[in-house]
C-alpha atoms as a PDB file:
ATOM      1  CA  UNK A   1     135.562  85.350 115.454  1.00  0.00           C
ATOM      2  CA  UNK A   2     139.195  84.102 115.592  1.00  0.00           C
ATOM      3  CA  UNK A   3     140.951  81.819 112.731  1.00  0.00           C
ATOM      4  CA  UNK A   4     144.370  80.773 113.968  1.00  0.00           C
ATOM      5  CA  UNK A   5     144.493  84.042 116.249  1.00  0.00           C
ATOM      6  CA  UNK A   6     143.707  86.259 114.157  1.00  0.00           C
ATOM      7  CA  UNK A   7     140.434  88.728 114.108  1.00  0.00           C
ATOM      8  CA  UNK A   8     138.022  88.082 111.155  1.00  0.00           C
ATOM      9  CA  UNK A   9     136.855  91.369 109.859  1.00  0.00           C
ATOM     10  CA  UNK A  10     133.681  92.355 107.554  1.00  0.00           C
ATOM     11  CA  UNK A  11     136.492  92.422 104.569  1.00  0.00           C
ATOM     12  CA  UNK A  12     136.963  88.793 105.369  1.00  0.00           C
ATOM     13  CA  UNK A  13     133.961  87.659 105.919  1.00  0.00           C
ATOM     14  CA  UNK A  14     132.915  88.979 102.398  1.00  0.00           C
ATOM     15  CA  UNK A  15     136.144  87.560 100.744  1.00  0.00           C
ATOM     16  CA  UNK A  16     135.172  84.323 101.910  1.00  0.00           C
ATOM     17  CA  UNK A  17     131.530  84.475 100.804  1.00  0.00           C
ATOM     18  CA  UNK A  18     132.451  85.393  97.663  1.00  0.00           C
ATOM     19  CA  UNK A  19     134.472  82.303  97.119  1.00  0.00           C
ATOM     20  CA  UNK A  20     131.869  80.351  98.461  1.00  0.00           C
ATOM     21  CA  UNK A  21     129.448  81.710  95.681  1.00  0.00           C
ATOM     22  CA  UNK A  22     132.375  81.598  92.850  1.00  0.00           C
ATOM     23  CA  UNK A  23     131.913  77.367  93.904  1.00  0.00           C
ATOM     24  CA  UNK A  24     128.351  76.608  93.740  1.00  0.00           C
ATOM     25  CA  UNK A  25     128.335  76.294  96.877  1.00  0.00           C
ATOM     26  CA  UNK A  26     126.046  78.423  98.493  1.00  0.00           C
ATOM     27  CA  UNK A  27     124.721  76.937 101.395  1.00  0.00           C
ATOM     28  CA  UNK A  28     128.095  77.929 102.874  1.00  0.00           C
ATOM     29  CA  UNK A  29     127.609  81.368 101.541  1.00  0.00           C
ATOM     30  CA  UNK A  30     124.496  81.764 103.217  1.00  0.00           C
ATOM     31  CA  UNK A  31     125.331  80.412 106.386  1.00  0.00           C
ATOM     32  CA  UNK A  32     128.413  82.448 106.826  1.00  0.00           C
ATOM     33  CA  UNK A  33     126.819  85.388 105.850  1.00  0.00           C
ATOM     34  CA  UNK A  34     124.029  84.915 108.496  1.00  0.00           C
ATOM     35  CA  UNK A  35     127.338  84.666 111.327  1.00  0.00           C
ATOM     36  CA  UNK A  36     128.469  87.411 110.164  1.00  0.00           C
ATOM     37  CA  UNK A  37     125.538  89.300 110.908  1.00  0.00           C
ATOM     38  CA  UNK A  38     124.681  88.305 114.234  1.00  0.00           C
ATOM     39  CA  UNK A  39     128.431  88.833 115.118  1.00  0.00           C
ATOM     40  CA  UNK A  40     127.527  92.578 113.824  1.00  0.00           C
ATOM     41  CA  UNK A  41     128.680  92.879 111.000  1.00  0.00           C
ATOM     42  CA  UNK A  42     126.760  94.945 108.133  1.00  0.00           C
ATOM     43  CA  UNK A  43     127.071  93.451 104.522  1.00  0.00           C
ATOM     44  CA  UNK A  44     127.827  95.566 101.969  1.00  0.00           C
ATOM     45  CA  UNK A  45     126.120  96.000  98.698  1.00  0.00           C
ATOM     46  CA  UNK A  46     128.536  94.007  96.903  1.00  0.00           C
ATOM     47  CA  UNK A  47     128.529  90.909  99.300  1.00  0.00           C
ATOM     48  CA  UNK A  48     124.616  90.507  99.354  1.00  0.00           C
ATOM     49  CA  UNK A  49     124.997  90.910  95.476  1.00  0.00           C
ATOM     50  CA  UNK A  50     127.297  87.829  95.220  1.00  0.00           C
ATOM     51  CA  UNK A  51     124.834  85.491  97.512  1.00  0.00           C
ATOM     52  CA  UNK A  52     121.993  87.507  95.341  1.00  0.00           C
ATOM     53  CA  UNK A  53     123.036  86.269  91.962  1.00  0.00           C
ATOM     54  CA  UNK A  54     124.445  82.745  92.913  1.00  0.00           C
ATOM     55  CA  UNK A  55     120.894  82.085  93.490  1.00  0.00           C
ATOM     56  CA  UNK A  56     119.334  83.733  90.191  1.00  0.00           C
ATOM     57  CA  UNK A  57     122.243  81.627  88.152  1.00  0.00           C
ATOM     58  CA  UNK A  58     120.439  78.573  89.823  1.00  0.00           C
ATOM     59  CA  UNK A  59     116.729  79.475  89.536  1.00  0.00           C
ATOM     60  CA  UNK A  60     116.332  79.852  92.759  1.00  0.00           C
ATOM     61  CA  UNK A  61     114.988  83.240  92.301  1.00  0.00           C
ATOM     62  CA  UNK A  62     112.785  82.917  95.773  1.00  0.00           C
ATOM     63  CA  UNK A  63     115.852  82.268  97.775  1.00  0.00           C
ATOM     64  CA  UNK A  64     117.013  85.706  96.411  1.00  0.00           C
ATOM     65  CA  UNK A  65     113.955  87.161  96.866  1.00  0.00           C
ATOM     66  CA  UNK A  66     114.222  86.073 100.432  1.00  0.00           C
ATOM     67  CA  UNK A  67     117.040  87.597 101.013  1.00  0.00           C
ATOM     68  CA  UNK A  68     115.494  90.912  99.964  1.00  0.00           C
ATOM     69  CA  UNK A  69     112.661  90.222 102.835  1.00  0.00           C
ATOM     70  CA  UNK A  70     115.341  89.936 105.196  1.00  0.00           C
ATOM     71  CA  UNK A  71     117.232  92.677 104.657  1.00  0.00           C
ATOM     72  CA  UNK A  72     114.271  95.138 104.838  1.00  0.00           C
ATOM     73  CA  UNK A  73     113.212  93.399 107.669  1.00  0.00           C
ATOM     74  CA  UNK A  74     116.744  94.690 109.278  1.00  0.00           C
ATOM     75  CA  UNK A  75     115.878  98.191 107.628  1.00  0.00           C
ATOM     76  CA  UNK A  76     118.364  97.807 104.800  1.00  0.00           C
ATOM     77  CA  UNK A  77     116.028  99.347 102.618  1.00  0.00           C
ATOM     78  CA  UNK A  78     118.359 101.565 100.303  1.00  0.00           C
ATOM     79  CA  UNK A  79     120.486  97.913  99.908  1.00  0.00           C
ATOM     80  CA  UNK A  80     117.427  96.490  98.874  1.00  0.00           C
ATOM     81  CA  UNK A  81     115.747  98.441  96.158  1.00  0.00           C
ATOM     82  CA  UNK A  82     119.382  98.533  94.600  1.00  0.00           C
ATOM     83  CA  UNK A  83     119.747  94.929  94.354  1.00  0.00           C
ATOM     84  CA  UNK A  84     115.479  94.321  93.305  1.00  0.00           C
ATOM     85  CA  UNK A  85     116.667  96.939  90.441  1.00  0.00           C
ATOM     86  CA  UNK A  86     119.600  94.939  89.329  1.00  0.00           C
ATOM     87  CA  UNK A  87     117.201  91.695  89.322  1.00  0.00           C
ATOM     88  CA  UNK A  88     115.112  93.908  86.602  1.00  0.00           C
ATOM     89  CA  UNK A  89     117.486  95.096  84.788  1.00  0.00           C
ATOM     90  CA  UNK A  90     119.178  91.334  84.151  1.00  0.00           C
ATOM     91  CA  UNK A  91     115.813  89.870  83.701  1.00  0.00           C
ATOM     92  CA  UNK A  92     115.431  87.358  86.533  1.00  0.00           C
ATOM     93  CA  UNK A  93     111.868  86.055  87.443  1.00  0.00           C
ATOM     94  CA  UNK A  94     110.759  84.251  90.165  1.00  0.00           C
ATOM     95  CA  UNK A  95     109.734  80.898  90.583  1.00  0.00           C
ATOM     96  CA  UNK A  96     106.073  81.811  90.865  1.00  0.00           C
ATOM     97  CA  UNK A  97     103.000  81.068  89.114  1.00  0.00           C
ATOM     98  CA  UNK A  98     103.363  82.710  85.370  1.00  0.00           C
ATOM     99  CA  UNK A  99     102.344  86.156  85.778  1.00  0.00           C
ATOM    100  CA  UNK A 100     103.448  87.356  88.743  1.00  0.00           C
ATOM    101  CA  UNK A 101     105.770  90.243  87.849  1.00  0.00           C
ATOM    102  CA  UNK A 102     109.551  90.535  89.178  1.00  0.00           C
ATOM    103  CA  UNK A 103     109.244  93.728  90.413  1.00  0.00           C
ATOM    104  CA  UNK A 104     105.747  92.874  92.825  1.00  0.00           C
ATOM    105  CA  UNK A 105     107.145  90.247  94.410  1.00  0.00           C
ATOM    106  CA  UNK A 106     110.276  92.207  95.751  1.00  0.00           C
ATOM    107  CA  UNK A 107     107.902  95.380  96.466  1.00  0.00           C
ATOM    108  CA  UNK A 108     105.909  92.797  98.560  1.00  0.00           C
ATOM    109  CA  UNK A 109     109.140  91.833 100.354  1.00  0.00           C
ATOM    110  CA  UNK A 110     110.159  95.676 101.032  1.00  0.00           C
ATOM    111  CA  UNK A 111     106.277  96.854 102.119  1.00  0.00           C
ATOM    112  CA  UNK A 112     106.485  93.359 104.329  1.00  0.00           C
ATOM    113  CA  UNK A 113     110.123  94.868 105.546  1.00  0.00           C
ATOM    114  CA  UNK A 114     108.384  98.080 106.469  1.00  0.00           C
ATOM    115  CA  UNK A 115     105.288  96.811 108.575  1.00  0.00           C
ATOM    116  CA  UNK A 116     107.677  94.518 110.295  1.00  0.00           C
ATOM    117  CA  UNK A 117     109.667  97.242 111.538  1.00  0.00           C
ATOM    118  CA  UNK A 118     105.986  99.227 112.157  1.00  0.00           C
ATOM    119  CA  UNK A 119     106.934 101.455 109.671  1.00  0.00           C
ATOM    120  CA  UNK A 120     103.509 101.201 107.701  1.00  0.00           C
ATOM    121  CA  UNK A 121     103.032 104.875 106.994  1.00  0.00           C
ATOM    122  CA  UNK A 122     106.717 104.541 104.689  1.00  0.00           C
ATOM    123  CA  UNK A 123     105.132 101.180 103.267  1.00  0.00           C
ATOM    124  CA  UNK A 124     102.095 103.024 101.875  1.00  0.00           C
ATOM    125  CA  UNK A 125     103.932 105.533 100.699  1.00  0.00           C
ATOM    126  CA  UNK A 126     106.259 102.675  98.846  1.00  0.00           C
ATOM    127  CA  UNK A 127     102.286 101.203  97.834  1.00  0.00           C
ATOM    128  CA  UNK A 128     101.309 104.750  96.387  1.00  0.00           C
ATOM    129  CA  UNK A 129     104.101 105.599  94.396  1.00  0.00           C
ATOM    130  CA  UNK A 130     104.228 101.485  92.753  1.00  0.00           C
ATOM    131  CA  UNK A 131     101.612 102.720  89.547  1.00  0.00           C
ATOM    132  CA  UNK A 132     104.562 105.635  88.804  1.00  0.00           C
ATOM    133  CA  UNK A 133     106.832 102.531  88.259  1.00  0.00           C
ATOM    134  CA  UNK A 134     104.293 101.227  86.031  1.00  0.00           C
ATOM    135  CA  UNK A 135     103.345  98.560  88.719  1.00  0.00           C
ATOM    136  CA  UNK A 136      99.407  97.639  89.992  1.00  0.00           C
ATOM    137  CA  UNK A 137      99.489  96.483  93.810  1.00  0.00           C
ATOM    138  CA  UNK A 138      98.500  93.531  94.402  1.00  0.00           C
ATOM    139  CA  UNK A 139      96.328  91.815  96.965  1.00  0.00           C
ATOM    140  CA  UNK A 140      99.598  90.966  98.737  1.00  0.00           C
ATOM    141  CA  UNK A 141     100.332  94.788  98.765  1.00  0.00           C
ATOM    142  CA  UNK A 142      97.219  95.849 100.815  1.00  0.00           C
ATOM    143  CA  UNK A 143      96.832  92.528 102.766  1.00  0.00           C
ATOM    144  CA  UNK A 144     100.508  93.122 104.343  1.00  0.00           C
ATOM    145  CA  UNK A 145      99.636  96.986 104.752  1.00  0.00           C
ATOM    146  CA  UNK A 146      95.986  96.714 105.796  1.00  0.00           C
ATOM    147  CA  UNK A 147      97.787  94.083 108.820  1.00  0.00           C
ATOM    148  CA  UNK A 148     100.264  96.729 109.197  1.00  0.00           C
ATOM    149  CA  UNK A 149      97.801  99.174 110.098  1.00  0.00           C
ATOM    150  CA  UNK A 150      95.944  96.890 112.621  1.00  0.00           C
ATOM    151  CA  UNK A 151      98.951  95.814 114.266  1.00  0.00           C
ATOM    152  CA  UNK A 152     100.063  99.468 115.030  1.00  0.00           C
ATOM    153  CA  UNK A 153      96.224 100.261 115.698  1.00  0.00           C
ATOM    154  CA  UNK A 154      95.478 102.516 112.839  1.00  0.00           C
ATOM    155  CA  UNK A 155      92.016 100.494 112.304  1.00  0.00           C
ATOM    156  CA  UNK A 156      90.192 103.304 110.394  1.00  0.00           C
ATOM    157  CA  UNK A 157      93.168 103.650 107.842  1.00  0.00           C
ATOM    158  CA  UNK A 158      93.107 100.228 107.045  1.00  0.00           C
ATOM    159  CA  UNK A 159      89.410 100.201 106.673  1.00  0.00           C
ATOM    160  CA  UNK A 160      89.710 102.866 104.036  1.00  0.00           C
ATOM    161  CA  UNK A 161      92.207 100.780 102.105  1.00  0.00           C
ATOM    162  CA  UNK A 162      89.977  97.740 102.316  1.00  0.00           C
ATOM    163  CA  UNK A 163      87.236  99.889 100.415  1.00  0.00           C
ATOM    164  CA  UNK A 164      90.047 100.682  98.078  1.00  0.00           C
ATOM    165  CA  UNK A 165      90.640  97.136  97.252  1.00  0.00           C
ATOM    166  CA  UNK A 166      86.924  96.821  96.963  1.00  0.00           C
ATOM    167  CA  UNK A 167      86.915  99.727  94.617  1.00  0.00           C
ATOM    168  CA  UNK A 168      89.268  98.667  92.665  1.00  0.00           C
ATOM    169  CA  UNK A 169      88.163  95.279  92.052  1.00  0.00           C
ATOM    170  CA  UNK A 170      91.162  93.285  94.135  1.00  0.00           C
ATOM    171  CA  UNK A 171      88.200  91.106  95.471  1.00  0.00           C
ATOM    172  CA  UNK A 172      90.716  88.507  96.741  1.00  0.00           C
ATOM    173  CA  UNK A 173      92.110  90.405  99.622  1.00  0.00           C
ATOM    174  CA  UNK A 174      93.644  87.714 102.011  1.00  0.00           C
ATOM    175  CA  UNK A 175      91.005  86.157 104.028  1.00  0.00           C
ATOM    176  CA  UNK A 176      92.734  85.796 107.240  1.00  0.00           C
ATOM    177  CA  UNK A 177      93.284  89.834 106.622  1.00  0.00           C
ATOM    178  CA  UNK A 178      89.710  90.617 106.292  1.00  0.00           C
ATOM    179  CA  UNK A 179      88.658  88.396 108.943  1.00  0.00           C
ATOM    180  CA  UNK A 180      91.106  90.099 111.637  1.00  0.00           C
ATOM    181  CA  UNK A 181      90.696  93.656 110.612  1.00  0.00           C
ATOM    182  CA  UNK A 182      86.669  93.001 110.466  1.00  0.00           C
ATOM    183  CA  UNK A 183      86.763  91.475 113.764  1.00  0.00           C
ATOM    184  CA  UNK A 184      89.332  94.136 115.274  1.00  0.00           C
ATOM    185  CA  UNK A 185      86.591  96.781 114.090  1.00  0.00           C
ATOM    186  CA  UNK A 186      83.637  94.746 115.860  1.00  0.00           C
ATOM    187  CA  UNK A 187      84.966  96.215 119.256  1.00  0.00           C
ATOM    188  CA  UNK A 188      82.188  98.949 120.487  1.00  0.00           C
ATOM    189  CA  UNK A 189      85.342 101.269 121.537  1.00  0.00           C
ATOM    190  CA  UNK A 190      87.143 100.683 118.076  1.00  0.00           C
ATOM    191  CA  UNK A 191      83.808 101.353 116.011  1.00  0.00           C
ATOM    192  CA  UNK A 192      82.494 104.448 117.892  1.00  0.00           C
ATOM    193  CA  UNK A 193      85.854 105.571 117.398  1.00  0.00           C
ATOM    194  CA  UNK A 194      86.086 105.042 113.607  1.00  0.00           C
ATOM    195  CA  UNK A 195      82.392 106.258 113.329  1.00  0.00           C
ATOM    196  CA  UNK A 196      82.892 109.374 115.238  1.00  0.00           C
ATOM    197  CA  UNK A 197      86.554 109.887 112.981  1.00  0.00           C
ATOM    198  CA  UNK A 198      84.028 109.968 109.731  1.00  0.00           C
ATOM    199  CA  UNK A 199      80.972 112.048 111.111  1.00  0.00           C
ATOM    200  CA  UNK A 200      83.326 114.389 112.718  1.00  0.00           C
ATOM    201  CA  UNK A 201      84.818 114.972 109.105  1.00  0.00           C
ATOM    202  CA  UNK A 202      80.806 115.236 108.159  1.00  0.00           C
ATOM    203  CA  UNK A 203      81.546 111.934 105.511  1.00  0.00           C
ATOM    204  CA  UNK A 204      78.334 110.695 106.700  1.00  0.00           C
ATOM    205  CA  UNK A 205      78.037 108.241 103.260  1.00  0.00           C
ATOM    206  CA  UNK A 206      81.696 106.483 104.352  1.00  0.00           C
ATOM    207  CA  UNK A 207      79.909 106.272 108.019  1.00  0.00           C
ATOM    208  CA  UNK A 208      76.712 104.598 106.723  1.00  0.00           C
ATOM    209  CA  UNK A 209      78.832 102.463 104.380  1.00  0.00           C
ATOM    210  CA  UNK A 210      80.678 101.399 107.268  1.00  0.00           C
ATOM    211  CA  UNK A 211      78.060 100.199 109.338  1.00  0.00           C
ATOM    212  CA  UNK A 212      76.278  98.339 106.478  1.00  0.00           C
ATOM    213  CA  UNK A 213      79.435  97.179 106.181  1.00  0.00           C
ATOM    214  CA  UNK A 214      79.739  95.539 109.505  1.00  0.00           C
ATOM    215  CA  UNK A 215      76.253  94.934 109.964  1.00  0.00           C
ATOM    216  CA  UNK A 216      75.571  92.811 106.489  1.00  0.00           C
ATOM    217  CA  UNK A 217      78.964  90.806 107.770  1.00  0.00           C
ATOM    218  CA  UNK A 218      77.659  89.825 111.051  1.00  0.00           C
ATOM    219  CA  UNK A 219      80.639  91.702 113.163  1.00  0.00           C
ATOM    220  CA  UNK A 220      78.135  93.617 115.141  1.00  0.00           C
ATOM    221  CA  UNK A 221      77.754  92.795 118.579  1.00  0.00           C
ATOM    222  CA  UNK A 222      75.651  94.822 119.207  1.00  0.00           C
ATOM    223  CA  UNK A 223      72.995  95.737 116.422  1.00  0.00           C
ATOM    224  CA  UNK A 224      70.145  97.715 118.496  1.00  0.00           C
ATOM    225  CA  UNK A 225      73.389 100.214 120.206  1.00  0.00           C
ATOM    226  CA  UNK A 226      75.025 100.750 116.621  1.00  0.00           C
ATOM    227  CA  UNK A 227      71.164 101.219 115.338  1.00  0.00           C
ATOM    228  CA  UNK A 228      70.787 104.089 117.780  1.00  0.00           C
ATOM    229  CA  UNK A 229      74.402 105.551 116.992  1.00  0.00           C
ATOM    230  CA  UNK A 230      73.419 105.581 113.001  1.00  0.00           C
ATOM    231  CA  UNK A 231      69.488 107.071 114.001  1.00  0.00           C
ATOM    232  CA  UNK A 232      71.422 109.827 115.991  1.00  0.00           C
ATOM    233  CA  UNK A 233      73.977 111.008 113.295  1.00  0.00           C
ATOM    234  CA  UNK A 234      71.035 111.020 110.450  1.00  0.00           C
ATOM    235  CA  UNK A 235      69.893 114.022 110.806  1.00  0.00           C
ATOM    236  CA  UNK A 236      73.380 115.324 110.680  1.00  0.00           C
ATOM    237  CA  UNK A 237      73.570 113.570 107.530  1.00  0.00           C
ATOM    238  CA  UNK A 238      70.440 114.698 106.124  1.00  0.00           C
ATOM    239  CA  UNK A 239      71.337 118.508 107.192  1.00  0.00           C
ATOM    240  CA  UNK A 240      74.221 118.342 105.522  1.00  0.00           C
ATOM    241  CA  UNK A 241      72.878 116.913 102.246  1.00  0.00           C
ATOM    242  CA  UNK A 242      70.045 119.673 102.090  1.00  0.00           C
ATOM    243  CA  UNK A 243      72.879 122.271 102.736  1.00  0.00           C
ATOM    244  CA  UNK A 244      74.714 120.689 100.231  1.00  0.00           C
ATOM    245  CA  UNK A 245      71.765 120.591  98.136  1.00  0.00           C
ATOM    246  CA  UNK A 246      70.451 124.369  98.687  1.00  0.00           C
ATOM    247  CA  UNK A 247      74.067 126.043  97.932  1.00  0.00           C
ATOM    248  CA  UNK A 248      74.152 123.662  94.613  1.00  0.00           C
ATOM    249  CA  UNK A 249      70.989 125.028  93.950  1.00  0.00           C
ATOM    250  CA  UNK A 250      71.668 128.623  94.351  1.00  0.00           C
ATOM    251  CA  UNK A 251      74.794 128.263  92.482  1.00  0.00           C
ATOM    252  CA  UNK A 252      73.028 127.203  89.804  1.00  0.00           C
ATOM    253  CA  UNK A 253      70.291 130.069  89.966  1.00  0.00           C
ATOM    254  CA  UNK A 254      72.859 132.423  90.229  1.00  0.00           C
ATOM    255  CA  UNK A 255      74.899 131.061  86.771  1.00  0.00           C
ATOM    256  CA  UNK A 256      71.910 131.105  84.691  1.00  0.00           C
ATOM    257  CA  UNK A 257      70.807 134.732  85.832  1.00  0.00           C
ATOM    258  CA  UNK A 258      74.460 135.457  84.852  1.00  0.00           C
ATOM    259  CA  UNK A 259      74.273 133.649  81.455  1.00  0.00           C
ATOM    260  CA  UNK A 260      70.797 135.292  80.750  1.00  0.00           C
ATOM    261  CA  UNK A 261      71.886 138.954  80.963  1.00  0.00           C
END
């Protein structure tokens, strides 16, 4: 970009946002940031923080918010989590419905960030680490990395964070979520797969849970083939639950002879 012949560099484009922002007017700020990324240009810390805050000083917390989306969504991730701290720290909230904490909403923009980029592994690390910031996941959390998961193929994973959500009483997991993840597990390939993944780790109670899961849902297509696949891993089951069963036993025996002499 030219003005009057000469070159428009990141140090201008900045300059100029930040008067933009310093008159209410940003629109223009947001615009001319957008040019200056698609010409290339990487926005510093400092310039996203001007276009940040010229939104919070007009309640348009969301707009900001957006912003934070987008830049994860380009991988600016260390940008990101400086300016959602800054948010915090001044006490900004969004415009959402009363409740909704500041810090969720731009940890759902960051784990969204991640799973667009097919990062998901990094988002649910970013999901685990939320209740050390003294922060509960939301439905939004696991719906975006449940989808995550299913988009990169990673169907068993996000089957064991759907129990999680189930587990931990987040009963309104996003519908269109469920639906697609349920459905994407219906395949005969994808559920002998997931099926074989839990009896080959002998969790034969997450295997049967699964199957009652799909079966009680109406996602098998077919019942009598699954039926067969469940008959033939029982015995493996019940094996392992009489091993189980025996060694607790004789672990037992063994204490109280101990205690006793």
């Amino acid at each position: 970009m030219k003005w009057k012949g000469l070159s428009v560099d990141e140090r201008t484009y900045s300059s100029v946002i930040g008067w933009f922002c310093d008159q209410d007017d940003i629109d223009s700020a947001h615009t001319l940031l957008s040019k200056m990324i698609v010409k290339g240009f990487s926005p510093s810390v400092a310039t996203y923080n001007r276009l940040v805050f010229a939104y919070c000083r007009q309640d348009s917390v969301d707009e900001a918010v957006g912003i934070l989306r987008a830049m994860a969504e380009r991988g600016e991730f260390t940008k990101a989590f400086h300016l959602h701290d800054e948010m915090i720290l001044k006490g900004f909230l969004p415009d959402f419905v009363t409740g909704f904490s500041p810090a969720i909403v731009t940890y759902n923009a960051l784990i969204h960030g991640l799973c667009f980029l097919d990062r998901v592994e990094e988002a649910l690390e970013i999901l685990r680490g939320m209740p050390e910031m003294g922060l509960s996941p939301d439905a939004v959390c696991y719906s975006t990395v449940i989808s995550g998961f299913c988009q990169i193929g990673e169907l068993g994973k996000a089957y064991e964070l759907k129990i999680e959500t189930e587990e931990k009483a987040i009963w309104w997991l996003d519908k269109d979520t469920y639906d697609s993840l349920m459905a994407s597990l219906s395949y005969e390939d994808t559920y002998s797969s997931v099926m074989n993944d839990y009896s080959a780790k002998g969790n034969m109670e997450r295997a049967f849970q699964f199957f009652d899961d799909m079966s009680h849902n109406d996602y098998l297509s077919s019942y009598d083939a699954y039926s067969v696949f469940i008959v033939r891993n029982f015995d493996q089951w019940k094996t392992q639950t009489e091993t189980e069963h025996v060694k607790t036993s004789r672990q037992q025996t063994k204490q109280e002879t101990i205690n006793a002499t």
